[in-house]
PDB file of N, CA and C in Angstrom:
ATOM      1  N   UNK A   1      89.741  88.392 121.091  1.00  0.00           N
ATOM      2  CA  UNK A   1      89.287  88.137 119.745  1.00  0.00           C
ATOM      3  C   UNK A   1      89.522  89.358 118.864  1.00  0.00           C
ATOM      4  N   UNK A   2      89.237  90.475 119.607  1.00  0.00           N
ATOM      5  CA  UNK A   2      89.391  91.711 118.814  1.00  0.00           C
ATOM      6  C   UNK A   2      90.814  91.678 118.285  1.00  0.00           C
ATOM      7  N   UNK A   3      91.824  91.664 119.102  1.00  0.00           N
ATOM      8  CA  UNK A   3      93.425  91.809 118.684  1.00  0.00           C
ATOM      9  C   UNK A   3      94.020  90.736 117.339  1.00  0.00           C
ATOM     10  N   UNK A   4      92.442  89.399 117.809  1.00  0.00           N
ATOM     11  CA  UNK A   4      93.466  88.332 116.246  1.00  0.00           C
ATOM     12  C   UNK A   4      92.472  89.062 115.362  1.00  0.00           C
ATOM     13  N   UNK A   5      91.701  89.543 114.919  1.00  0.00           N
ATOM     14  CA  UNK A   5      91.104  90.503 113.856  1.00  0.00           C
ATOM     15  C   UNK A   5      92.056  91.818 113.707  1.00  0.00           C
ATOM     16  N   UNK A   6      92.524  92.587 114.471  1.00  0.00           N
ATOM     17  CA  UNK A   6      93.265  93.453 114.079  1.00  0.00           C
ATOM     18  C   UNK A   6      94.922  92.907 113.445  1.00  0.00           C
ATOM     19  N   UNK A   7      95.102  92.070 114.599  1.00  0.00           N
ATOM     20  CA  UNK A   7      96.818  91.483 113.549  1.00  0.00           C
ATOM     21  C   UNK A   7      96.176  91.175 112.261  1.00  0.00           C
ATOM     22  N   UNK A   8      95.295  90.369 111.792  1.00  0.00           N
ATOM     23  CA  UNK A   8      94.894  89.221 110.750  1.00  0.00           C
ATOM     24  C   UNK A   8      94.952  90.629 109.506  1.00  0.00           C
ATOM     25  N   UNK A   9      93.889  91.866 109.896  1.00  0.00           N
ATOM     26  CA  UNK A   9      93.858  92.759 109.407  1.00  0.00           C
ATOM     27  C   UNK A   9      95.198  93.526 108.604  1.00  0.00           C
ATOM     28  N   UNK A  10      96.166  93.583 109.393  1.00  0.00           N
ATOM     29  CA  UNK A  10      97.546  94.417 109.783  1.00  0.00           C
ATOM     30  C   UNK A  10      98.102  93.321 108.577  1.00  0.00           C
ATOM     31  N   UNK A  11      98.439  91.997 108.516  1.00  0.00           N
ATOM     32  CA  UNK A  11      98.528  91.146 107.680  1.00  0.00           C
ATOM     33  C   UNK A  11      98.450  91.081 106.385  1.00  0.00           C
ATOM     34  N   UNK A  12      96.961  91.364 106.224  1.00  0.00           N
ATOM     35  CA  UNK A  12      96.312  91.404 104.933  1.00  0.00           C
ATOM     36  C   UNK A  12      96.837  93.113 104.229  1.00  0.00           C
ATOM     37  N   UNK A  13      96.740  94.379 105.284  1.00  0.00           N
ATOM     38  CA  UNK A  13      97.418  95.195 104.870  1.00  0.00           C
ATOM     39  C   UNK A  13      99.056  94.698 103.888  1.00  0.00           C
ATOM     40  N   UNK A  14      99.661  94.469 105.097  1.00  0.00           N
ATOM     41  CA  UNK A  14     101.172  94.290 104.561  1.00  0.00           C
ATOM     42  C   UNK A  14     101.446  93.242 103.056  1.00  0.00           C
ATOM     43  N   UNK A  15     100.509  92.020 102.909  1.00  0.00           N
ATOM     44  CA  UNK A  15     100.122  91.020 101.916  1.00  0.00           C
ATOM     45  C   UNK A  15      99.885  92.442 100.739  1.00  0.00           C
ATOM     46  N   UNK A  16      99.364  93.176 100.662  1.00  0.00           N
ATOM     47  CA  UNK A  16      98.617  94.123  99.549  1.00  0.00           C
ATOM     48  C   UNK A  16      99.871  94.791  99.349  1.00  0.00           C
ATOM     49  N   UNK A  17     100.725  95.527 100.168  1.00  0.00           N
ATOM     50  CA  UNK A  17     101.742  96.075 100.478  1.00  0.00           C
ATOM     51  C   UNK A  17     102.202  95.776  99.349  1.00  0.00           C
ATOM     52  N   UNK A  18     103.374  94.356  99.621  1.00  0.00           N
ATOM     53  CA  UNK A  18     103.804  93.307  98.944  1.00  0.00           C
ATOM     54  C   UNK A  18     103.702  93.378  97.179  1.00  0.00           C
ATOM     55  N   UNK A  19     102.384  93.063  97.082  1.00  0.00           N
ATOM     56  CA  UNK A  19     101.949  92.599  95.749  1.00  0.00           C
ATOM     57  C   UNK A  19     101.731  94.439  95.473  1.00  0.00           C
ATOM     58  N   UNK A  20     101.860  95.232  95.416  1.00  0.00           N
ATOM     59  CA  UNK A  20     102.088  96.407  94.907  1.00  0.00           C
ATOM     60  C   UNK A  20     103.558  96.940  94.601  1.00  0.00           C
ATOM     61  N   UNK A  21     104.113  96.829  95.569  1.00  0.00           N
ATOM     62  CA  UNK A  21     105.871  96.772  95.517  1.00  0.00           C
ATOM     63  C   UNK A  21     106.164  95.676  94.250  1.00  0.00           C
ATOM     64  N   UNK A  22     105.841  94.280  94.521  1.00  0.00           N
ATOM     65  CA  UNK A  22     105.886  93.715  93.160  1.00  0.00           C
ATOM     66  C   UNK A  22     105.330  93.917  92.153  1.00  0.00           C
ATOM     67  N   UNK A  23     104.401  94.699  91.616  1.00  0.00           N
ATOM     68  CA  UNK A  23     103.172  94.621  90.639  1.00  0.00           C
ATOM     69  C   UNK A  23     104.703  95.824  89.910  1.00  0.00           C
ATOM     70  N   UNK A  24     105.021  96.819  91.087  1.00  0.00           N
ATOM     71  CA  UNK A  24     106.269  97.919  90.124  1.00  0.00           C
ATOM     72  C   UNK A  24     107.080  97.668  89.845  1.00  0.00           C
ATOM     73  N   UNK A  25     107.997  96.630  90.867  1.00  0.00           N
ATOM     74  CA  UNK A  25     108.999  96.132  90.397  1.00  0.00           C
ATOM     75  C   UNK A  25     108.862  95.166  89.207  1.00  0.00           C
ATOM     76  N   UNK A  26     108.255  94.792  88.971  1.00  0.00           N
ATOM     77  CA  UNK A  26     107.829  94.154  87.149  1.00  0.00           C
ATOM     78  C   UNK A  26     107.942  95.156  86.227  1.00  0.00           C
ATOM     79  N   UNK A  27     107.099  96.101  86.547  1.00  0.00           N
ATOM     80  CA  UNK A  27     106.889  96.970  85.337  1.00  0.00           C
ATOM     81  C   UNK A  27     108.264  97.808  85.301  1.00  0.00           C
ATOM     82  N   UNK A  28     109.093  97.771  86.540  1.00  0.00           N
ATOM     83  CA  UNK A  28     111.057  98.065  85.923  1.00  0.00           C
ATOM     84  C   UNK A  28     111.516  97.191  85.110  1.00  0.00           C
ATOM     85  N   UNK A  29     111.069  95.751  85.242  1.00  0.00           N
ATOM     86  CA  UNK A  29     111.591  94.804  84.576  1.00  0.00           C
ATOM     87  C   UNK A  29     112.744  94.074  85.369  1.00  0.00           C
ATOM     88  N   UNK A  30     112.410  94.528  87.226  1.00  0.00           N
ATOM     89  CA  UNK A  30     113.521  93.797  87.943  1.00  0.00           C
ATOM     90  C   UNK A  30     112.590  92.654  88.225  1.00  0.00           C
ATOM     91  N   UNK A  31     112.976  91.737  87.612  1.00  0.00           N
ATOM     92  CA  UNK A  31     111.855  90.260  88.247  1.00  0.00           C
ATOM     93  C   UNK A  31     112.191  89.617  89.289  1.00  0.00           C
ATOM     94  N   UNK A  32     113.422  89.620  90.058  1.00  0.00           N
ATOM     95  CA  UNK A  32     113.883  88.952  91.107  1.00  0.00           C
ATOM     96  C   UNK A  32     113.223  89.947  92.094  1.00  0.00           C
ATOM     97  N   UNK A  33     113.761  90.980  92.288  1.00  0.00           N
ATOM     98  CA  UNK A  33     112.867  91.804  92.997  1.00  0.00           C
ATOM     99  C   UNK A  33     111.687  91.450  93.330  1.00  0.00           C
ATOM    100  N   UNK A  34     110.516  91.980  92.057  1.00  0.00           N
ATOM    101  CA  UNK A  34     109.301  90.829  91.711  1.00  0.00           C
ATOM    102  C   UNK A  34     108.899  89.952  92.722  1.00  0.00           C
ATOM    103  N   UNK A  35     109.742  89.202  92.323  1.00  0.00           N
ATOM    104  CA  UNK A  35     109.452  87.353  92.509  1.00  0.00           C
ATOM    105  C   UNK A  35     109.793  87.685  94.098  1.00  0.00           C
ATOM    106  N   UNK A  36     110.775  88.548  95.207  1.00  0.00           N
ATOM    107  CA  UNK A  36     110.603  87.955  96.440  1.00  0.00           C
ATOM    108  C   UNK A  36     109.559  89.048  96.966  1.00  0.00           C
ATOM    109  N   UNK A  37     109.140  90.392  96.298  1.00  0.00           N
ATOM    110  CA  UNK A  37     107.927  90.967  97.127  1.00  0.00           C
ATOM    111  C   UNK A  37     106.661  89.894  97.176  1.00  0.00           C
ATOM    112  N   UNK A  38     106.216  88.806  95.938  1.00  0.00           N
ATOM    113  CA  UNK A  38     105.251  88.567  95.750  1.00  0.00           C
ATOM    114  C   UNK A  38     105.280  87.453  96.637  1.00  0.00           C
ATOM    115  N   UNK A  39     106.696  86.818  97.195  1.00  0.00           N
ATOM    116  CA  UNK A  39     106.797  85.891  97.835  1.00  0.00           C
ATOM    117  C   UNK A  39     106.713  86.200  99.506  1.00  0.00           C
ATOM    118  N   UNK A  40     106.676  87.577  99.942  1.00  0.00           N
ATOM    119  CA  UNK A  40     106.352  88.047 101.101  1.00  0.00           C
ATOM    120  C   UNK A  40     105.123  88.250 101.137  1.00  0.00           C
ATOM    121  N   UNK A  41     104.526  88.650  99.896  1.00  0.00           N
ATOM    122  CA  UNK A  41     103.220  88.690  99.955  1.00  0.00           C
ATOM    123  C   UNK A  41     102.482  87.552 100.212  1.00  0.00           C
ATOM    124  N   UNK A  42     102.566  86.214  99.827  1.00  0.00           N
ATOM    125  CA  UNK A  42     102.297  85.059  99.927  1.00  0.00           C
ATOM    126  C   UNK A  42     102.009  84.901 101.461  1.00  0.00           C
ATOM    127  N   UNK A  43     103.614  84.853 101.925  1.00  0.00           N
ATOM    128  CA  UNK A  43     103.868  84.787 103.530  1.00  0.00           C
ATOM    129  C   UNK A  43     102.832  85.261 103.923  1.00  0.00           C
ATOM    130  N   UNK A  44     102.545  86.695 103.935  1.00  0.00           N
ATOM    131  CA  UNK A  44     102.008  87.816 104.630  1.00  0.00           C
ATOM    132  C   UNK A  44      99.885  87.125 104.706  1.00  0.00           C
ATOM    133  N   UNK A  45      99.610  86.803 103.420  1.00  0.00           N
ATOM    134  CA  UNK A  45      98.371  86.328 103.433  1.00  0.00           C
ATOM    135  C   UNK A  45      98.513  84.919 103.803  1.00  0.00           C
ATOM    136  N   UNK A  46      99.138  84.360 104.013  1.00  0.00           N
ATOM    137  CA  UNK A  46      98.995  82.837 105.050  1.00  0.00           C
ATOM    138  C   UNK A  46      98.920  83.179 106.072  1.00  0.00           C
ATOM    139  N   UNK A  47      99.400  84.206 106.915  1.00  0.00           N
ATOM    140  CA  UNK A  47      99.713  84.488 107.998  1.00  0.00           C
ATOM    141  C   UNK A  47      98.013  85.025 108.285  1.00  0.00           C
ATOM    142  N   UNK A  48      97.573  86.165 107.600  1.00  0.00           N
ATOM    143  CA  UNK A  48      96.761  86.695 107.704  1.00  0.00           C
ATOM    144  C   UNK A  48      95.538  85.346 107.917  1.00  0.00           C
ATOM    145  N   UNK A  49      95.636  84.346 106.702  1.00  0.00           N
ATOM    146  CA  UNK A  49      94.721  83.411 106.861  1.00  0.00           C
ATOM    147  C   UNK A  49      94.521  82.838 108.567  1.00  0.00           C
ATOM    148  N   UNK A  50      95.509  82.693 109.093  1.00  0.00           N
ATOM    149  CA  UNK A  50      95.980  81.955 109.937  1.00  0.00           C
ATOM    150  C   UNK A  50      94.923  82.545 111.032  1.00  0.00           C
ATOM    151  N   UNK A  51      95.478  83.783 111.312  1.00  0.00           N
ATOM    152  CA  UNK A  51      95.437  84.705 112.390  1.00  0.00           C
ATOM    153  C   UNK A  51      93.211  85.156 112.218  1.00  0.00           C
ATOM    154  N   UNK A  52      93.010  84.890 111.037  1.00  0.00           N
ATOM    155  CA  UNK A  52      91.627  84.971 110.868  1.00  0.00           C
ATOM    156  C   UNK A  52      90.753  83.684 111.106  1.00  0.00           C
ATOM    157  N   UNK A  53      91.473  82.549 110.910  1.00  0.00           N
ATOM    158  CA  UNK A  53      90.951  81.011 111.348  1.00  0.00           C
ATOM    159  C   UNK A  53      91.038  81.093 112.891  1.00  0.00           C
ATOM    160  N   UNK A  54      92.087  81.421 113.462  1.00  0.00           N
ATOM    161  CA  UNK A  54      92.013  81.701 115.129  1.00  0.00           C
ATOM    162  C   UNK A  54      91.022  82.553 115.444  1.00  0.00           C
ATOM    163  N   UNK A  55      90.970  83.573 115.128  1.00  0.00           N
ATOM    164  CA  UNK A  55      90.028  84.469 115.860  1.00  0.00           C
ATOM    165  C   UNK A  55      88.632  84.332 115.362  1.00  0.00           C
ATOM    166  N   UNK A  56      88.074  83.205 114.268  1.00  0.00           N
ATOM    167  CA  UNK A  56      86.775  82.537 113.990  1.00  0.00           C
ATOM    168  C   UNK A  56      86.438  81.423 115.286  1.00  0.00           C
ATOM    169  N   UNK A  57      87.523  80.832 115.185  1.00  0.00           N
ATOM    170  CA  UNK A  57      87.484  79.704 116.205  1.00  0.00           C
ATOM    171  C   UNK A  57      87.591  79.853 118.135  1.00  0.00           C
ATOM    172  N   UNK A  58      87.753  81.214 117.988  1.00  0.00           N
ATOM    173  CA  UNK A  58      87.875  81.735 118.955  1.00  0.00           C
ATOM    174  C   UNK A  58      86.657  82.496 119.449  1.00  0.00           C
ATOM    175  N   UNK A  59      86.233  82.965 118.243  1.00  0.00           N
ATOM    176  CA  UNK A  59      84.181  83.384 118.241  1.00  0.00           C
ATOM    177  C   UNK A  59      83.536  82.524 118.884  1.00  0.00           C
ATOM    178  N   UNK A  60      83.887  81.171 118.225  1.00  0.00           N
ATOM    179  CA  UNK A  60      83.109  80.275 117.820  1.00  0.00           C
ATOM    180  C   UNK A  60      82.945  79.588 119.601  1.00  0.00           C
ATOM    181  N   UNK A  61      84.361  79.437 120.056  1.00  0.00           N
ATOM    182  CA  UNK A  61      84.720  78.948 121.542  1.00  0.00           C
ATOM    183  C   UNK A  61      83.322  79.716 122.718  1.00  0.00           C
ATOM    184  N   UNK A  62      83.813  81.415 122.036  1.00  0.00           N
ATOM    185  CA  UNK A  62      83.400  82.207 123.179  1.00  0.00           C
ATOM    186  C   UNK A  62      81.214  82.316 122.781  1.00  0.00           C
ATOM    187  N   UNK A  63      81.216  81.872 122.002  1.00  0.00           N
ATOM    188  CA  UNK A  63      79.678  81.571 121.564  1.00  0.00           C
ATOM    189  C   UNK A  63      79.330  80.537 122.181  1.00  0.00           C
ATOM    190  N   UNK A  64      79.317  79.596 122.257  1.00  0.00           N
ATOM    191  CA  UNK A  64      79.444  78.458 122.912  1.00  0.00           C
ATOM    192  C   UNK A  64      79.502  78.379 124.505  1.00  0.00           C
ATOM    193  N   UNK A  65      80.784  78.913 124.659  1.00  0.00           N
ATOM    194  CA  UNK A  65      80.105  79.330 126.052  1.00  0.00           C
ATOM    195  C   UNK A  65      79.061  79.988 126.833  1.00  0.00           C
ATOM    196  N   UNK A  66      78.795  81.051 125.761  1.00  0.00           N
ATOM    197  CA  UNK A  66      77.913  81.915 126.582  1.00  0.00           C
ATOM    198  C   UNK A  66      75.968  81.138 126.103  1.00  0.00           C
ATOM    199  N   UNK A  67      76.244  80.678 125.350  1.00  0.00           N
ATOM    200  CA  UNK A  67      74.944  79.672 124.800  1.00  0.00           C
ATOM    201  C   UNK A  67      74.910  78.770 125.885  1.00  0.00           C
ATOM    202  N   UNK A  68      75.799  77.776 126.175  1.00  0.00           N
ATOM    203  CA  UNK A  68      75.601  77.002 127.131  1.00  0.00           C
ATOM    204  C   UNK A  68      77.129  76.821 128.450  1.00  0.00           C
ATOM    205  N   UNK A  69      76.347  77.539 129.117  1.00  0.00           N
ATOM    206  CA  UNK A  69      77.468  77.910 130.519  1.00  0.00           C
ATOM    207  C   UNK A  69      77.323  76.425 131.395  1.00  0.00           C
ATOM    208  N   UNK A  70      78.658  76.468 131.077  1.00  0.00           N
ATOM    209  CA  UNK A  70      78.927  75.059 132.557  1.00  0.00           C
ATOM    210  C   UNK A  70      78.260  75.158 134.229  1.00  0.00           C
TER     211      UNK A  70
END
C-alpha cells in the first residue's frame, strides 16, 4: 500500500511539473509547446488519480481483513 501512495505521489509531483513547464511556455507565447506540457500534465494526474483509488481500495481490502479474519 505504501509503494501505490508513493508512485500516486511521484505522479502528482510530475502532473505539477507539467503545468509549470506549461504555465512558461505560454508566457513565451509558444502555445503548442503549452498545449502538450498541459496535456502530460493531464496524463500525469489521471494516472496519479488512478494509482490513489488503488491504494484506497487496497486500505480498504487490508481493513477488512484484519476487522474480520477468515
Amino acid at each position: 500500500m505504501k509503494d501505490s501512495h508513493q508512485k500516486a505521489a511521484e505522479y502528482h509531483d510530475l502532473a505539477a511539473h507539467a503545468h509549470r513547464a506549461a504555465a512558461a511556455q505560454h508566457e513565451k507565447g509558444d502555445h503548442q509547446t503549452a498545449h502538450e506540457h498541459s496535456r502530460q500534465a493531464l496524463e500525469h494526474s489521471r494516472r496519479a488519480y488512478e494509482l490513489t483509488q488503488e491504494a484506497h481500495a487496497k486500505s480498504g481490502e487490508k481493513t477488512a481483513t484484519l476487522a474480520n479474519p477468515a
